[in-house]
N, C-alpha and C. Protein backbone atom coordinates (compact mmCIF):
# COMPACT_ATOMS: atom_id res chain seq x y z
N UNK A 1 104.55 93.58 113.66
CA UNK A 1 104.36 94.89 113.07
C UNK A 1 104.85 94.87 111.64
N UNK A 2 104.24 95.48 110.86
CA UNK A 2 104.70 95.86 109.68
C UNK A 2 104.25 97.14 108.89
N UNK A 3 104.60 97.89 107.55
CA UNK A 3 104.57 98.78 107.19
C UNK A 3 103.47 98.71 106.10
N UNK A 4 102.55 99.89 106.31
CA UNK A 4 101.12 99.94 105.90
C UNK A 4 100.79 100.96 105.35
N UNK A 5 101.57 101.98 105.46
CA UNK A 5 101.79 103.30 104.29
C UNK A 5 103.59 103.91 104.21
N UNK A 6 103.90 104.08 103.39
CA UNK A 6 105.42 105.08 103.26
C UNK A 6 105.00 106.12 102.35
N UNK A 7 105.65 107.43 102.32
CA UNK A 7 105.31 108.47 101.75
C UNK A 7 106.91 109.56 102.07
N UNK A 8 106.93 110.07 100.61
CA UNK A 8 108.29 110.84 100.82
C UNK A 8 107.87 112.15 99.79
N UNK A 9 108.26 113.24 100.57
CA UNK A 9 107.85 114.43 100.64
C UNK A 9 109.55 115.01 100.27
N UNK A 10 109.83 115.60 99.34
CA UNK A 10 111.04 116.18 99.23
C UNK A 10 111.27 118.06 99.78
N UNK A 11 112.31 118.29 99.42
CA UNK A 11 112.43 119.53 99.51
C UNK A 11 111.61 120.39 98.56
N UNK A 12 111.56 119.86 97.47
CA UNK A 12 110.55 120.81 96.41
C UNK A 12 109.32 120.91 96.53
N UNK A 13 108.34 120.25 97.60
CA UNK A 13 107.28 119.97 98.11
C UNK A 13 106.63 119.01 96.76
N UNK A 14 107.30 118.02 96.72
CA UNK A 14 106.61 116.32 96.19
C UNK A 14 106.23 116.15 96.83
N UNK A 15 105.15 115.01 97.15
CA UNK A 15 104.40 114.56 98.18
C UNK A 15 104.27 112.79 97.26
N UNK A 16 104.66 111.78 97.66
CA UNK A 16 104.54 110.70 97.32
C UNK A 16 104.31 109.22 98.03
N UNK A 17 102.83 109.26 97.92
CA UNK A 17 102.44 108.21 99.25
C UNK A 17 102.47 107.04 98.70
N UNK A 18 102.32 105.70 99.77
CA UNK A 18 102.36 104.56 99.19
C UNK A 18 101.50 103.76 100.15
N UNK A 19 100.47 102.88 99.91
CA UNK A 19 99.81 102.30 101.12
C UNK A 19 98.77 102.90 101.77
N UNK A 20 98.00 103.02 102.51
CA UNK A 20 96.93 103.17 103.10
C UNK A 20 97.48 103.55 104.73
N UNK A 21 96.19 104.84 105.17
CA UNK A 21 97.03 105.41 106.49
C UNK A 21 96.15 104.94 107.85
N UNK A 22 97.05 104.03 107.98
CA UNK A 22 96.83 103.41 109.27
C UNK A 22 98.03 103.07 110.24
N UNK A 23 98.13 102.89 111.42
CA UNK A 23 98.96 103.10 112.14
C UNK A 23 99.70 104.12 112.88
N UNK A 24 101.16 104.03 113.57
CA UNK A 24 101.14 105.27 114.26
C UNK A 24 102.81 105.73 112.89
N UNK A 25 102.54 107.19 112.47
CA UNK A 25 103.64 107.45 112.18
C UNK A 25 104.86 108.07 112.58
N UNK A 26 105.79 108.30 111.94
CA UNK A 26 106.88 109.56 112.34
C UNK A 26 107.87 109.84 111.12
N UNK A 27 108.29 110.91 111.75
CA UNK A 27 108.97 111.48 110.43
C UNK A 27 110.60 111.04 110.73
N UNK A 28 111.63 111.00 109.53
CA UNK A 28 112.64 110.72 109.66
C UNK A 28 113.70 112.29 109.01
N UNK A 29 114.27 112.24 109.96
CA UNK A 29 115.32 113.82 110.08
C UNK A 29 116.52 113.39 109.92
N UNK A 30 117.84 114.35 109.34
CA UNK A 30 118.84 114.16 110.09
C UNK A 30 119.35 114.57 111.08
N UNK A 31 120.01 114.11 111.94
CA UNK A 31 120.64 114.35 112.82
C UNK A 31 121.67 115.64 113.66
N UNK A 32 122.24 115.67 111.95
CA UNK A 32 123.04 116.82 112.31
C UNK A 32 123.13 117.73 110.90
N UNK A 33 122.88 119.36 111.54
CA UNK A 33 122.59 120.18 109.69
C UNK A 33 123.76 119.92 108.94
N UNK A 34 123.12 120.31 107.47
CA UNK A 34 124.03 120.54 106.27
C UNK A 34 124.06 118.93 106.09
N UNK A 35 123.10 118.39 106.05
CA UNK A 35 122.96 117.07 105.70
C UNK A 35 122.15 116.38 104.60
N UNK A 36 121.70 115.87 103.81
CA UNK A 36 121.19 115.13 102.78
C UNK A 36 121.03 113.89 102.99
N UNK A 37 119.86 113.57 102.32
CA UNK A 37 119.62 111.72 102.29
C UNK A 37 120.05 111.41 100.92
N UNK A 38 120.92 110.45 100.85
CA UNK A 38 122.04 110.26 99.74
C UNK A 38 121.11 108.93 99.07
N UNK A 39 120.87 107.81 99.77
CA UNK A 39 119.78 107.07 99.22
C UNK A 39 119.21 106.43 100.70
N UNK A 40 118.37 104.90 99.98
CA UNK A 40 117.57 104.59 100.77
C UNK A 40 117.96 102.95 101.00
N UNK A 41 118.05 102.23 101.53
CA UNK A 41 117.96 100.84 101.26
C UNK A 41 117.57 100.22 102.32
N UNK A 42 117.33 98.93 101.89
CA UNK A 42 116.25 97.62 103.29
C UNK A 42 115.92 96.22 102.33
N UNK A 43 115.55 95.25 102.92
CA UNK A 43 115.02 94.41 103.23
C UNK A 43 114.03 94.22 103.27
N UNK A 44 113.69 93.05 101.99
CA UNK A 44 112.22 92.53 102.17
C UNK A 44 111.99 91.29 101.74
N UNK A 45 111.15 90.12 102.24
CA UNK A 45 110.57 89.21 101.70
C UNK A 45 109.07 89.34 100.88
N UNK A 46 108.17 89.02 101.77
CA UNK A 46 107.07 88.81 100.89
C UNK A 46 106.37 90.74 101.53
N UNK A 47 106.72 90.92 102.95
CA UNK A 47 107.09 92.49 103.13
C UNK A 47 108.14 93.22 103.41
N UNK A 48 108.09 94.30 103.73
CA UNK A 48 109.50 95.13 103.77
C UNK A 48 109.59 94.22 105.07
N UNK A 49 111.00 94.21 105.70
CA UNK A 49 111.10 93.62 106.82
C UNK A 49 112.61 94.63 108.11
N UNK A 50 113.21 95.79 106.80
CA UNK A 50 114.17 96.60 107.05
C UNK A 50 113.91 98.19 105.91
N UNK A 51 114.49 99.44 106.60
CA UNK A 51 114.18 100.21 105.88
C UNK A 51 115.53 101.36 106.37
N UNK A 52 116.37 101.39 105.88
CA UNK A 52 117.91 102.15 106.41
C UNK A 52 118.09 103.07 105.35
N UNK A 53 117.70 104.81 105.91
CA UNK A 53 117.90 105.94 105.42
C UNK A 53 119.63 106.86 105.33
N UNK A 54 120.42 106.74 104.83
CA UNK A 54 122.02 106.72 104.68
C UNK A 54 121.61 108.54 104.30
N UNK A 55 122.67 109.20 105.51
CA UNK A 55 122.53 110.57 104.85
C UNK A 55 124.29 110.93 105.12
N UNK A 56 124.25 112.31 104.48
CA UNK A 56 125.82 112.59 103.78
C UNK A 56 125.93 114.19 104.32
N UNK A 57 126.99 114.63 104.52
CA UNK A 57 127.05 116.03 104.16
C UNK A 57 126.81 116.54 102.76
N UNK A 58 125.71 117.83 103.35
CA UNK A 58 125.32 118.71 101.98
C UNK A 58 126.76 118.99 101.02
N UNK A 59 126.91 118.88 99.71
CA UNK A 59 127.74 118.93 98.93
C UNK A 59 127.64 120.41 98.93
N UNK A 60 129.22 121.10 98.57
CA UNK A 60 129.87 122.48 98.81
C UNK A 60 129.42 122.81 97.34
């Protein structure tokens, strides 16, 4: 398996696709409210091979 479209949609309604839509998708949430995605990081060779979404409490 590998990754064949990514697309990130913010709170301000950006919409930013990457790749061609094929396959099955899903969306990534946090877990628990008052939360933020702080950044993004992963792994790749010649494709992505890792993709680890790090989220934070919403800042006061």
């Amino acid at each position: 398996f590998h990754l064949r479209k990514l697309v990130f949609v913010t709170d301000k309604g950006r919409y930013l696709p990457f790749g061609k839509d094929t396959g099955t998708s899903f969306n990534a949430v946090p877990l628990y409210p008052n939360t933020v995605l702080r950044f993004i990081s992963g792994r790749a060779g010649a494709l992505i091979n890792a993709i680890g979404l790090h989220w934070d409490a919403y800042p006061s």
